[in-house]
N, C-alpha and C. Protein backbone atom coordinates (compact mmCIF):
# COMPACT_ATOMS: atom_id res chain seq x y z
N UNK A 1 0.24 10.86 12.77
CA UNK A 1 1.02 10.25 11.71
C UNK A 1 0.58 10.88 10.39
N UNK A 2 1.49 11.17 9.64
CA UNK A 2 1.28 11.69 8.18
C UNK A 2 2.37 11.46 6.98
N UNK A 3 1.43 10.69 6.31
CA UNK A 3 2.10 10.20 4.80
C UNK A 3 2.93 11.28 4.10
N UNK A 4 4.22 11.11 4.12
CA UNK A 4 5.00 12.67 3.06
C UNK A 4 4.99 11.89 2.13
N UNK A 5 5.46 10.52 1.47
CA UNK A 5 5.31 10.14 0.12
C UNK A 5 5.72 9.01 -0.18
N UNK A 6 5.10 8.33 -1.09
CA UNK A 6 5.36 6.61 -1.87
C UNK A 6 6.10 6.80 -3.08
N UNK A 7 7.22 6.37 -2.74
CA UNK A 7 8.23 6.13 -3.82
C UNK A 7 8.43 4.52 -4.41
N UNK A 8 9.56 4.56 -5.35
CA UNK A 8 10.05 3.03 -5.63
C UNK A 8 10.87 2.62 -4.16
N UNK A 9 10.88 1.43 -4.12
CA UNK A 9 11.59 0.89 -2.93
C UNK A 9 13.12 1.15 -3.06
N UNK A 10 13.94 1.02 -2.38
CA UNK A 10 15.10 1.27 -1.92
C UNK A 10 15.93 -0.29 -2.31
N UNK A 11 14.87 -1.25 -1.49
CA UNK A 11 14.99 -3.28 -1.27
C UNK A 11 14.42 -3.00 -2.99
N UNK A 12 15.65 -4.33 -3.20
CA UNK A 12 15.26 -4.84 -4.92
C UNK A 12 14.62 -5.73 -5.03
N UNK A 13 13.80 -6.35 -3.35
CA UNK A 13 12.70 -7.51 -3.61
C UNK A 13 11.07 -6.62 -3.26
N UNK A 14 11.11 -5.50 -2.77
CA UNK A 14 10.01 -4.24 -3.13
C UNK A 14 9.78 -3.73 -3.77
N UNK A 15 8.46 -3.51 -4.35
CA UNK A 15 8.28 -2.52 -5.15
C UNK A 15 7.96 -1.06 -4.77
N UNK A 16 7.14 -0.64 -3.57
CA UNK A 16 7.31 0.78 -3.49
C UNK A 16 7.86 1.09 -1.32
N UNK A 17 8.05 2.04 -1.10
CA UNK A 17 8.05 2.33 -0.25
C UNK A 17 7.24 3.56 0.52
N UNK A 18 7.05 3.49 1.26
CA UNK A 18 5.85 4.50 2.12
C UNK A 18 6.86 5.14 3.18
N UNK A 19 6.78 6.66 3.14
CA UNK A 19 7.25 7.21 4.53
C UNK A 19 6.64 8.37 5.19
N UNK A 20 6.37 8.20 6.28
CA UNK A 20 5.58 8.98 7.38
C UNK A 20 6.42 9.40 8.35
N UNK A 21 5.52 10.44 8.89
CA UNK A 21 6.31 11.16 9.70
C UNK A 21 5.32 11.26 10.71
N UNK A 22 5.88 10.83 11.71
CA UNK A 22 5.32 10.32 13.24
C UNK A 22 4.79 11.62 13.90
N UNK A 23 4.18 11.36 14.88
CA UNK A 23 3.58 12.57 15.56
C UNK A 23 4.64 13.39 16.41
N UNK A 24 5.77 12.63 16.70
CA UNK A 24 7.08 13.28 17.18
C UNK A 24 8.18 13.36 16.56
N UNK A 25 7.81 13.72 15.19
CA UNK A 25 8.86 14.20 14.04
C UNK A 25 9.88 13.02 13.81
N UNK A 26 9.82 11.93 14.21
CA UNK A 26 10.26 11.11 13.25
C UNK A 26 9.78 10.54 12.14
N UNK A 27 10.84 9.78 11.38
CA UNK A 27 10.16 8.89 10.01
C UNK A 27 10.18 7.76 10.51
N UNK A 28 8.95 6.80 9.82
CA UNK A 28 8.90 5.80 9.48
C UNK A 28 8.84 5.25 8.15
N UNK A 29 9.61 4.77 7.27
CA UNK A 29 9.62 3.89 6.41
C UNK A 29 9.29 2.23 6.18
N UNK A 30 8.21 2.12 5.30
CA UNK A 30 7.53 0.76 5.33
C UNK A 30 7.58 -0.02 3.81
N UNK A 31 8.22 -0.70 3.32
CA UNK A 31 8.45 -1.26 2.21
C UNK A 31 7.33 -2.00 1.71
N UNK A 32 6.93 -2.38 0.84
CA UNK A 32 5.61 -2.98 0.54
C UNK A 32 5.77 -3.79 -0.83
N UNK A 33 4.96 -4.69 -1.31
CA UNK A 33 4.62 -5.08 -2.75
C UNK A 33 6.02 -6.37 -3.19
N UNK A 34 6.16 -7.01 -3.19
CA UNK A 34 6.77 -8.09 -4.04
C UNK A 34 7.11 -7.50 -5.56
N UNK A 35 8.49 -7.33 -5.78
CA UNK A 35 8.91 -7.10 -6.98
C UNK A 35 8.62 -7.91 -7.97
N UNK A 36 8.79 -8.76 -7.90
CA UNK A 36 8.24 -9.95 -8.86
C UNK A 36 7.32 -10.27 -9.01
N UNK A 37 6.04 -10.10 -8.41
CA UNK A 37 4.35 -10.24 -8.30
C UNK A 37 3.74 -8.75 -9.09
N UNK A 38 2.70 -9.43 -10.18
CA UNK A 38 1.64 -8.32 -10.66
C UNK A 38 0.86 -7.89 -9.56
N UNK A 39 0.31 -6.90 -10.06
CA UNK A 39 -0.66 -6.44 -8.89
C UNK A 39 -1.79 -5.45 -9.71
N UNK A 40 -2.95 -5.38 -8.87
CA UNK A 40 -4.16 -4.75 -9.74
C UNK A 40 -3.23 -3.40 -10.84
N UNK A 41 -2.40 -2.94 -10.05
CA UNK A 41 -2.34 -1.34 -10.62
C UNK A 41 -1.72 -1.78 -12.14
N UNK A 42 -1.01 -2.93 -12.48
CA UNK A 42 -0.71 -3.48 -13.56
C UNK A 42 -1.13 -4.32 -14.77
N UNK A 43 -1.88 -5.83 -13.62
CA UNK A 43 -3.06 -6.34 -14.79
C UNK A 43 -4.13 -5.92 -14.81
N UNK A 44 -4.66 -4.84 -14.39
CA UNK A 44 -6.16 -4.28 -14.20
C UNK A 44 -6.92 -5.47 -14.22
N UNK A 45 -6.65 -6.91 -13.78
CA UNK A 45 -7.49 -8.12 -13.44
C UNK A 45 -8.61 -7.86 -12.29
N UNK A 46 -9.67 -7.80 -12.34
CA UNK A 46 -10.66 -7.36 -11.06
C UNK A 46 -10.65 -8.77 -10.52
N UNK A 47 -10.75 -9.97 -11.24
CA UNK A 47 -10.75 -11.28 -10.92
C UNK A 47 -9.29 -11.74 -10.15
N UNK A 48 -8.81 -11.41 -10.40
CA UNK A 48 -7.29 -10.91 -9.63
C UNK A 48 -7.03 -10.60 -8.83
N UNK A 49 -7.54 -8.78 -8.38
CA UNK A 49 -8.03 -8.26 -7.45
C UNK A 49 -8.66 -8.70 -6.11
N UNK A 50 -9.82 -9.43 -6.63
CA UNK A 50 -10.48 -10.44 -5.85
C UNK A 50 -10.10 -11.20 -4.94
N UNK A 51 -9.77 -12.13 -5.74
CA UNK A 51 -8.57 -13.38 -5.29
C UNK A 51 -7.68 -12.56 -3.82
N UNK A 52 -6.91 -11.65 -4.50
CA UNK A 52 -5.66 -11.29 -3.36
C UNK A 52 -6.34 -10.72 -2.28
N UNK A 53 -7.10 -10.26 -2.37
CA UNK A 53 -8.28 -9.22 -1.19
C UNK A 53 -8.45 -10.39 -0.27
N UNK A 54 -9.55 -11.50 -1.03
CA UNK A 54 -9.74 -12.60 -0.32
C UNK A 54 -8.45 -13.42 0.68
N UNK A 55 -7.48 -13.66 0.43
CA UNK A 55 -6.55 -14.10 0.49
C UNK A 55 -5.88 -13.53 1.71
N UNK A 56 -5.97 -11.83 1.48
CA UNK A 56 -4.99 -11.02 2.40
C UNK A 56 -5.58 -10.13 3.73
N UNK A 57 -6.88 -10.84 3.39
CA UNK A 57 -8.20 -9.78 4.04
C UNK A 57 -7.59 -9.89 5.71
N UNK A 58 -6.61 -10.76 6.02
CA UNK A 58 -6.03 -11.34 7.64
C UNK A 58 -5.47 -10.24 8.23
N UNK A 59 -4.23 -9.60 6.52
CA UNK A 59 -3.34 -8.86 6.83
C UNK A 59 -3.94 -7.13 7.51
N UNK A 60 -5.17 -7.11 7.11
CA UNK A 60 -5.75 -5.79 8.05
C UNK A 60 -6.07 -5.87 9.27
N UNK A 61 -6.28 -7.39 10.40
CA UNK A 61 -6.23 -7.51 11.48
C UNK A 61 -5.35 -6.71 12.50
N UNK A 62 -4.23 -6.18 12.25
CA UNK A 62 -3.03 -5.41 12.78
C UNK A 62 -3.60 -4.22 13.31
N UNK A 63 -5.05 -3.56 12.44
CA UNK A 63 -5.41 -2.45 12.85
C UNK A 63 -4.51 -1.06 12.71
N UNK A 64 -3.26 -1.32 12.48
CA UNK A 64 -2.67 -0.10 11.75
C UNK A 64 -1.99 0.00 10.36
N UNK A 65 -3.12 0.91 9.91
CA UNK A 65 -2.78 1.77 8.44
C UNK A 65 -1.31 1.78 7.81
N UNK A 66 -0.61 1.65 8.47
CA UNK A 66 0.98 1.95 8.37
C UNK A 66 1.92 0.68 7.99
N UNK A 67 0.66 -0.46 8.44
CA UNK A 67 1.62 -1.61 7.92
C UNK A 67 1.68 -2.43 6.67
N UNK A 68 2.09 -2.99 6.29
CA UNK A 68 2.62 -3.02 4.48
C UNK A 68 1.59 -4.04 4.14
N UNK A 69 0.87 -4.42 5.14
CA UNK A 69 -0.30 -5.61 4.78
C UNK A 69 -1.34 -4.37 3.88
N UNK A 70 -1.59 -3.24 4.84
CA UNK A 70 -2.63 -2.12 4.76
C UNK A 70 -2.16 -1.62 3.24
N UNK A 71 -0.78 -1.03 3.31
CA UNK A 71 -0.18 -0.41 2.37
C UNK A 71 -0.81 -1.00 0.71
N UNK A 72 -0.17 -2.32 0.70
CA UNK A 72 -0.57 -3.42 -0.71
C UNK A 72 -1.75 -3.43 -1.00
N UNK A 73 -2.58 -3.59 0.34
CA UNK A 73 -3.93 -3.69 0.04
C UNK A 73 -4.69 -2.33 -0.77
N UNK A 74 -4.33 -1.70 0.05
CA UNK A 74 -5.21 0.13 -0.54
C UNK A 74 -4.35 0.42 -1.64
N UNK A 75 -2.75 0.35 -1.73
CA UNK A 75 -2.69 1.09 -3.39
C UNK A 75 -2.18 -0.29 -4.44
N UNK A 76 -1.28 -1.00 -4.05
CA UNK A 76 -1.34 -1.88 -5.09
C UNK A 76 -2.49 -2.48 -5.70
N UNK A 77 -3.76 -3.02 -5.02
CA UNK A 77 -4.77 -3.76 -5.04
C UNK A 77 -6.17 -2.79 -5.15
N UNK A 78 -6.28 -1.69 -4.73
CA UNK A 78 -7.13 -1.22 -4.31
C UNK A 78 -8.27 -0.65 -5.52
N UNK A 79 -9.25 0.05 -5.61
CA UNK A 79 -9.77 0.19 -6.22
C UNK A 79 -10.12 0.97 -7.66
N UNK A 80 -9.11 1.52 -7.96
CA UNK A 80 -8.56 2.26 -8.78
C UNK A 80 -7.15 1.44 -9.44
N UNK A 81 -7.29 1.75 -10.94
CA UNK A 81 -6.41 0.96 -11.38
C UNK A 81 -5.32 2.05 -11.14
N UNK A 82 -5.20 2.96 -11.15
CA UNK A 82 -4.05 3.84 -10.75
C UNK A 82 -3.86 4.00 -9.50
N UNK A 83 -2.29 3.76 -9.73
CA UNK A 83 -1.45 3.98 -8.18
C UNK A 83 -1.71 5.41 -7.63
N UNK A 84 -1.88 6.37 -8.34
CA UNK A 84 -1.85 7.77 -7.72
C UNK A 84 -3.15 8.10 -6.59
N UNK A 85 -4.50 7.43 -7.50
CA UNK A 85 -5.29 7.71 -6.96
C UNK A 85 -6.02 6.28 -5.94
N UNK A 86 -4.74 5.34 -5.95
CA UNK A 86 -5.25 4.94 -4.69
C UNK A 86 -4.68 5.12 -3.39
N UNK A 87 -3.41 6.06 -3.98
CA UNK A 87 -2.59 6.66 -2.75
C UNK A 87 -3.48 7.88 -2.31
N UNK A 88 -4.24 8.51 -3.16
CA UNK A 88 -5.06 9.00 -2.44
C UNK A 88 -6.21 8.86 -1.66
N UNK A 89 -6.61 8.23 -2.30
CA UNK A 89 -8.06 7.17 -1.64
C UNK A 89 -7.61 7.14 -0.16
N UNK A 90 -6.22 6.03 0.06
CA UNK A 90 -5.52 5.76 1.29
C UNK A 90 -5.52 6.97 2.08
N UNK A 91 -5.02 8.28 1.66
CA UNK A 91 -4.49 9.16 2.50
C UNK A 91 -5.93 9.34 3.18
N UNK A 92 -6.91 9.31 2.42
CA UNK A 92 -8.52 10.67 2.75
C UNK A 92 -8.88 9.09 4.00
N UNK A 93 -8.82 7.97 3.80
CA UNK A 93 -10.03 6.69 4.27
C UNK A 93 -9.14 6.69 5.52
N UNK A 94 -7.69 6.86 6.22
CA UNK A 94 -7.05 6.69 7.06
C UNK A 94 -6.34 8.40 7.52
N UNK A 95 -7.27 9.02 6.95
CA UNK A 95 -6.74 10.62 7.69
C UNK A 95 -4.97 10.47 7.60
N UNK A 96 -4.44 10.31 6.70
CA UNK A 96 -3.31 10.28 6.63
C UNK A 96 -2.25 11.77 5.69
C-alpha cells in the first residue's frame, strides 16, 4: 500500500481525503476529519490535542494505517502543528 496524496475532501462534512494505491494497482480513498470540528493543525491547543488522543486512542485498535481513525489521529492531531509535516511523519512511522 502507498499513499499518492491528501487532498481537501470531495464530502462537504470532511475535511481532507487520503488516497492509496493498493498493492494491486487499485485506489483506495478514505475521507477523514469533521468539517466543522477544530483540530490541532488549527488551534495549535496541545491541551486539546490531549483530550482528542485520549478520547480516540480506541480508534487505532483496527490495526490498519489506512483507516480514518489512524488518518485524524497522525495528521489532523498529530504532533506537528503542520499538516504537511504530519503527513509526513505518517508516511515514514507506517512505511507508507
Amino acid at each position: 500500500m502507498k499513499l499518492l496524496k491528501v487532498v481537501e475532501s470531495t464530502r462537504p462534512e470532511k475535511k481532507l481525503m487520503a488516497v492509496f494505491q493498493t498493492d494491486n494497482g487499485r485506489t483506495k480513498t478514505v475521507h477523514f476529519g469533521a468539517a466543522n470540528m477544530d483540530d490541532y493543525t488549527i488551534t495549535h491547543d496541545k491541551d486539546q490535542r490531549d483530550r482528542y488522543r485520549a478520547r480516540h486512542k480506541k480508534d487505532l485498535n483496527t490495526n490498519d494505517p489506512t483507516r480514518a481513525g489512524y488518518l485524524s489521529m497522525a495528521i489532523l492531531w498529530g504532533d506537528s502543528k503542520s499538516r504537511r509535516k504530519n503527513i509526513e511523519a505518517y508516511r515514514a512511522k507506517y512505511n507508507l
